[in-house]
Protein backbone atom coordinates (compact mmCIF):
# COMPACT_ATOMS: atom_id res chain seq x y z
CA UNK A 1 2.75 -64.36 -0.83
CA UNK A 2 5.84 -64.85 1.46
CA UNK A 3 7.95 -62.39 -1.14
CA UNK A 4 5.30 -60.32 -1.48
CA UNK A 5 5.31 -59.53 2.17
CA UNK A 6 9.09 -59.43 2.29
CA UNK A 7 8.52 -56.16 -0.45
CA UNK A 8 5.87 -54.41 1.52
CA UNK A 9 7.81 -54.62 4.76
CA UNK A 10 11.11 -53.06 2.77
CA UNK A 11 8.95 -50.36 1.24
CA UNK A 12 7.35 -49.18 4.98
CA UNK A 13 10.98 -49.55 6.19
CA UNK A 14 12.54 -47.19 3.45
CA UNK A 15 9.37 -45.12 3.64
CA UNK A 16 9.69 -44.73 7.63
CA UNK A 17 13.58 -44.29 7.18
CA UNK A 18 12.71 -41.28 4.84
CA UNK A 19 10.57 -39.60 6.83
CA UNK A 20 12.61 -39.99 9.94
CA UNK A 21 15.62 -38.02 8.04
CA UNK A 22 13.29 -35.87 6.34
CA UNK A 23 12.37 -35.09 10.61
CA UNK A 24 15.78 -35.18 12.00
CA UNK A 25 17.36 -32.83 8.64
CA UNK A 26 14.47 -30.28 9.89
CA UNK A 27 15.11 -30.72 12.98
CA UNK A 28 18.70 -30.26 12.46
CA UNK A 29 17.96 -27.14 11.17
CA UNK A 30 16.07 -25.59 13.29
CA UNK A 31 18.65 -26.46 16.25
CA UNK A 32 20.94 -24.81 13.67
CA UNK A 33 19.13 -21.55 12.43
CA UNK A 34 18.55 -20.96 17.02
CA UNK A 35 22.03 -21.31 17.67
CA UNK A 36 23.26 -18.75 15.21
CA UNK A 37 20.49 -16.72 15.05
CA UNK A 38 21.80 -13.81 17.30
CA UNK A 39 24.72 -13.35 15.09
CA UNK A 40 22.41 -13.63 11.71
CA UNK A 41 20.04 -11.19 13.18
CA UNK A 42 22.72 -8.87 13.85
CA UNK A 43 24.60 -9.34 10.84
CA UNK A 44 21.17 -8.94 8.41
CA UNK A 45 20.64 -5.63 10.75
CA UNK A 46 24.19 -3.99 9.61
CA UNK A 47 23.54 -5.49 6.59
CA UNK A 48 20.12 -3.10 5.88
CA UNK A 49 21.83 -0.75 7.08
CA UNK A 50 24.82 -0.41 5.06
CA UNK A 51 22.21 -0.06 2.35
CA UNK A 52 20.45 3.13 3.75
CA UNK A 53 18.04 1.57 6.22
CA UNK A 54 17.23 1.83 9.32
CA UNK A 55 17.63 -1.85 10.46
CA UNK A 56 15.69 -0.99 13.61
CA UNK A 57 12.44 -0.98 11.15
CA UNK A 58 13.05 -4.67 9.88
CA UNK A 59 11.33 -7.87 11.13
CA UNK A 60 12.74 -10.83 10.92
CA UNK A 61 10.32 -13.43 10.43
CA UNK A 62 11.79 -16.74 10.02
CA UNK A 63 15.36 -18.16 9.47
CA UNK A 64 15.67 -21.42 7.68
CA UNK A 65 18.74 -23.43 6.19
CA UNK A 66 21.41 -24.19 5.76
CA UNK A 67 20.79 -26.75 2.89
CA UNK A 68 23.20 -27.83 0.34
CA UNK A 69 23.19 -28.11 -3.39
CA UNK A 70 24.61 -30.36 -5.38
CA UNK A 71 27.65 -27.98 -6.36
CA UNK A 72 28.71 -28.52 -2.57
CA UNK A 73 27.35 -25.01 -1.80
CA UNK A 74 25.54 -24.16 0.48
CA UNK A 75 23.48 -21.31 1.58
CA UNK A 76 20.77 -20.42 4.56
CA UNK A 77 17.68 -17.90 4.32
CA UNK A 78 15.82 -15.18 6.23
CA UNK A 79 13.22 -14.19 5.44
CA UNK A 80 11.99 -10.37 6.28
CA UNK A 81 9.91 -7.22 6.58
CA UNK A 82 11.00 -3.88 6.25
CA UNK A 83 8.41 -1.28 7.75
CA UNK A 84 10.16 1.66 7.16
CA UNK A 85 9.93 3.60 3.61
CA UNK A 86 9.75 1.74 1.68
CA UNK A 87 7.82 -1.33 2.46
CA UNK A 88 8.60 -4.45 0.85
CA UNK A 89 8.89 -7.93 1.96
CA UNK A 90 11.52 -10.43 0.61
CA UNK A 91 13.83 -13.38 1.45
CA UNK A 92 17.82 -12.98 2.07
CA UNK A 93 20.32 -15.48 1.13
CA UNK A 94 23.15 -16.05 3.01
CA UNK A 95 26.25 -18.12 3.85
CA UNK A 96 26.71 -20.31 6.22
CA UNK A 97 30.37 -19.97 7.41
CA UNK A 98 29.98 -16.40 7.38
CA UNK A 99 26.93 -15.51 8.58
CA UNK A 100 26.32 -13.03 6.24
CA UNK A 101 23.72 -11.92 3.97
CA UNK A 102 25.85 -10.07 1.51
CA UNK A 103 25.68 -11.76 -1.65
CA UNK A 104 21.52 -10.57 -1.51
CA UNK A 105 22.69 -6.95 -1.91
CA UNK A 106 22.25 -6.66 -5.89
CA UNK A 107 18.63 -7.96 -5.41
CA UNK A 108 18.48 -5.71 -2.29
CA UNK A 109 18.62 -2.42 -4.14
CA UNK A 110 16.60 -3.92 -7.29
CA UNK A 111 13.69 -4.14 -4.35
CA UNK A 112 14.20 -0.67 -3.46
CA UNK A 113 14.57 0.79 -6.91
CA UNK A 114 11.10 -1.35 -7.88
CA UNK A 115 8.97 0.23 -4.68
CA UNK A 116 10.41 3.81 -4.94
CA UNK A 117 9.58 3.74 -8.57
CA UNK A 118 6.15 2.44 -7.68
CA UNK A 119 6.03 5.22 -5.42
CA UNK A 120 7.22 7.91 -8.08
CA UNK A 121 3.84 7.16 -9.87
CA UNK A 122 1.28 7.16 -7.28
CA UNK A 123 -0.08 9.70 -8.72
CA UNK A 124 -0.51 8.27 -12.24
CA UNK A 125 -1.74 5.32 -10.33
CA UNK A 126 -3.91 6.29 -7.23
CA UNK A 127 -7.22 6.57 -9.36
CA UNK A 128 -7.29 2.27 -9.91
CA UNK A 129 -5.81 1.73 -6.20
CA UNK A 130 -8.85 3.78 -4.75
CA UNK A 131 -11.26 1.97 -7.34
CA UNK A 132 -9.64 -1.25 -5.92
CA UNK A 133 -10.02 -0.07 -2.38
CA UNK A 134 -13.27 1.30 -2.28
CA UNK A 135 -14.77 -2.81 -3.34
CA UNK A 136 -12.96 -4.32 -0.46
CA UNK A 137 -10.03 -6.20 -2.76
CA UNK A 138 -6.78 -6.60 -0.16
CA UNK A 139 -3.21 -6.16 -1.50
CA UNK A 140 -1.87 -10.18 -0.37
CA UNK A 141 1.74 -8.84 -0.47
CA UNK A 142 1.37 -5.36 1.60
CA UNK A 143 -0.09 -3.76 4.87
CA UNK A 144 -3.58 -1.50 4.25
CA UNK A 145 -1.48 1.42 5.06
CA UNK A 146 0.95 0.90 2.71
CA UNK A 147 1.54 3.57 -0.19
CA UNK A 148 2.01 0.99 -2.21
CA UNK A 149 -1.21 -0.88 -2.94
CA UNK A 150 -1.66 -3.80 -5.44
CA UNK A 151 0.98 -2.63 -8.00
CA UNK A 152 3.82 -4.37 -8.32
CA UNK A 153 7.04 -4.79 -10.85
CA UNK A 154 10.27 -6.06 -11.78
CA UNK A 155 11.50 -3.83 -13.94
CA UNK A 156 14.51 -3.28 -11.85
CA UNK A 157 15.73 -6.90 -13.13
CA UNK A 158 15.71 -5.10 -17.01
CA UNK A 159 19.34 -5.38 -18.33
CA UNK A 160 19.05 -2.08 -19.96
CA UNK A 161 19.17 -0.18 -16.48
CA UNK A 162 19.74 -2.83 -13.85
CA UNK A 163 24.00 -1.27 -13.76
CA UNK A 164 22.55 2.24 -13.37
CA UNK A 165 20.27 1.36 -10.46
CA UNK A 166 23.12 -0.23 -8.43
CA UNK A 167 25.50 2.36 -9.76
CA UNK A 168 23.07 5.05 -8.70
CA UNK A 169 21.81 3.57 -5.66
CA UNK A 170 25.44 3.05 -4.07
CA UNK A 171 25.67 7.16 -4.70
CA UNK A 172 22.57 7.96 -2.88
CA UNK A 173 22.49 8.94 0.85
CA UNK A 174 19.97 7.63 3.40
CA UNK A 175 17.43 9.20 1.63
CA UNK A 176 17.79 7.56 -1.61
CA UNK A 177 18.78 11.03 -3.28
CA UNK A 178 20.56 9.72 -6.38
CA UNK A 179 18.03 6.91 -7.25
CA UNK A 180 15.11 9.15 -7.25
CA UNK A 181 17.32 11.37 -9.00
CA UNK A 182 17.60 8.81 -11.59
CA UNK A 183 14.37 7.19 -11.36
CA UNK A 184 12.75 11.05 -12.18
CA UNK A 185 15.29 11.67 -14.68
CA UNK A 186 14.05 8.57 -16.73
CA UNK A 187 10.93 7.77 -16.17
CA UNK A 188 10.10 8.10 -20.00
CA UNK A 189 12.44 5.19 -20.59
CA UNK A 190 11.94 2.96 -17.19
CA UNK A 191 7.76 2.99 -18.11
CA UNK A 192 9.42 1.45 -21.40
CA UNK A 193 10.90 -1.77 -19.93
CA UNK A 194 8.04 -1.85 -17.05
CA UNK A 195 5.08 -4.07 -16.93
CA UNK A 196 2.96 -3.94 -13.89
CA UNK A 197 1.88 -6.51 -11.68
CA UNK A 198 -1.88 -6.04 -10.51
CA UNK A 199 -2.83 -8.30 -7.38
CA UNK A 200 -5.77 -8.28 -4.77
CA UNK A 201 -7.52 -10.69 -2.99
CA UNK A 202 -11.57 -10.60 -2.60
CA UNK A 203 -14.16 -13.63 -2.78
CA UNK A 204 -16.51 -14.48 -4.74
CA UNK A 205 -15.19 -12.59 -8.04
CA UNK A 206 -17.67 -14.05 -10.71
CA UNK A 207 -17.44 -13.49 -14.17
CA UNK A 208 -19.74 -9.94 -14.71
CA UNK A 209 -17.69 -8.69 -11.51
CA UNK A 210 -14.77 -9.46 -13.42
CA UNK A 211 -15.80 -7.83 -16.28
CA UNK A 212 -16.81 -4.81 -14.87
CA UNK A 213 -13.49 -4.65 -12.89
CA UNK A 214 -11.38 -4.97 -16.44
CA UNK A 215 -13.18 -2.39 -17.87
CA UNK A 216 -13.07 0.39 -14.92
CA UNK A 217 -9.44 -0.89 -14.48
CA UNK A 218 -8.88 0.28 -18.60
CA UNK A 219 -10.30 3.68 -17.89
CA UNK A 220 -8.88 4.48 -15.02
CA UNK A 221 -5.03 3.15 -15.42
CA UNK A 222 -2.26 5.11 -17.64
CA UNK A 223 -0.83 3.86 -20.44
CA UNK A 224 1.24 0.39 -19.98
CA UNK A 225 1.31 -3.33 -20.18
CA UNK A 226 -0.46 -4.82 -16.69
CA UNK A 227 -1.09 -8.08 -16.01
CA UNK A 228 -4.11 -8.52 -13.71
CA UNK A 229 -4.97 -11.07 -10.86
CA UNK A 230 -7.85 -10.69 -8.68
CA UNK A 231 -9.64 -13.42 -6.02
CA UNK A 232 -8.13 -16.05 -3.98
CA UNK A 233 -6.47 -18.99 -4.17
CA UNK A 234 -7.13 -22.86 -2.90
CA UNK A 235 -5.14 -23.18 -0.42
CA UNK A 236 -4.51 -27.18 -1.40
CA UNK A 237 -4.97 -26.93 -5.23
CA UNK A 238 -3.20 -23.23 -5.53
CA UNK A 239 -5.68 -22.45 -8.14
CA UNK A 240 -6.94 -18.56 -8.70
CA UNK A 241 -10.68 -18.19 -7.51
CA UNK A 242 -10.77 -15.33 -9.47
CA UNK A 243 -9.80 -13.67 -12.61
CA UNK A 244 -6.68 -13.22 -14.12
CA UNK A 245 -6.19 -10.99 -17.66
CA UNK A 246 -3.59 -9.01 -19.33
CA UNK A 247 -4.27 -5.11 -20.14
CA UNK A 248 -2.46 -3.27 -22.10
CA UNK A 249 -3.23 0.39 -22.78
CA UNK A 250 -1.99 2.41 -25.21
């Protein structure tokens, strides 16, 4: 009984010991990402706009870090808004000796490329995001007055093009003139590599709402590959209350 006791007091200990660095590492951090975060702000402003935005239309909403991996490196992150055109939200990696944010610039411009291309196909598109908007289903990623709604992609990650949309994005001006320029001059062969991404969040999705939403979605989307996730999720279990389904049209 004695030894038994002796292991349950050792286990509290290590378990109180844990949490108490897992509260003073935070902590740490926190004291860290205050005391440099004039100098990070300013350097992720220059940083926006070295890429043709205005960094007076970015929000920074949190800066975290730095932690460490087991390479040695180490690296902090912000994340951010960007309320100008386009919107998009997304999380910058930087380095902590530095400052800077630079090494996020490749995945920078692949945001920029993937919401101006969205943009380049409202049109094609704007029948399903009205459908979408007219039974109350919320884009989770995107203000209501967003052109953007619910449609989302990667495609600027493709290896086929990914060279040409940095090549052609470090040409453009503040307006983005050379990447439209290329993302109008190959559309045919972007729509290739694409697959959309189809989010919204409603309640109380059941199964014949589903249904009915996957079939209006088929008749009223162009031809592509989507993949489809509608309803909310648990905030504990981080399951889909929902549906979820792939559609391809051809």
């Amino acid at each position: 009984m004695k030894h038994k006791k002796v292991v349950i007091a050792g286990v509290a200990l290590f378990v109180l010991v844990m949490l108490g660095g897992g509260l003073f590492m935070n902590s740490q951090s926190g004291e860290w990402s205050e005391r440099h975060r004039e100098d990070i702000e300013e350097n992720v402003r220059s940083f926006l706009e070295s890429h043709h935005l205005n960094p007076d239309d970015v929000e920074i909403e949190q800066i975290t870090g730095p932690i460490r991996f087991p390479t040695g490196e180490e690296e902090f992150s912000v994340y951010i808004k960007h309320w100008g055109n386009p919107y998009f939200y997304m999380v910058l990696k930087g380095n902590p000796d530095s400052l800077t944010v630079n090494q996020s610039s490749e995945r920078m411009i692949r945001q920029v490329f993937n919401e101006l291309y969205l943009q380049a196909r409202y049109e094609e598109f704007k029948p399903a995001i009205e459908y979408l908007h007219r039974l109350g289903i919320e884009d989770p990623l995107r203000p209501q007055d967003a052109m953007n709604q619910y449609m989302h992609t990667n495609v600027g990650l493709d290896n086929e093009i990914q060279d040409e949309v940095i090549q052609a994005f470090r040409e453009s001006d503040d307006g983005f003139d050379k990447l439209i320029d290329y993302i109008n001059g190959n559309s045919d062969r972007i729509i290739r590599l694409e697959k959309i991404d189809i989010r919204g969040e409603k309640e109380e999705i059941d199964s014949q709402k589903a249904e009915e939403i996957e079939e209006t979605l088929k008749e009223l989307l162009p031809k592509g590959d989507y993949r489809v996730e509608i309803g909310v999720k648990d905030f504990e279990t981080r399951e889909l209350e929902g549906f979820r389904t792939d559609i391809i049209i051809r």
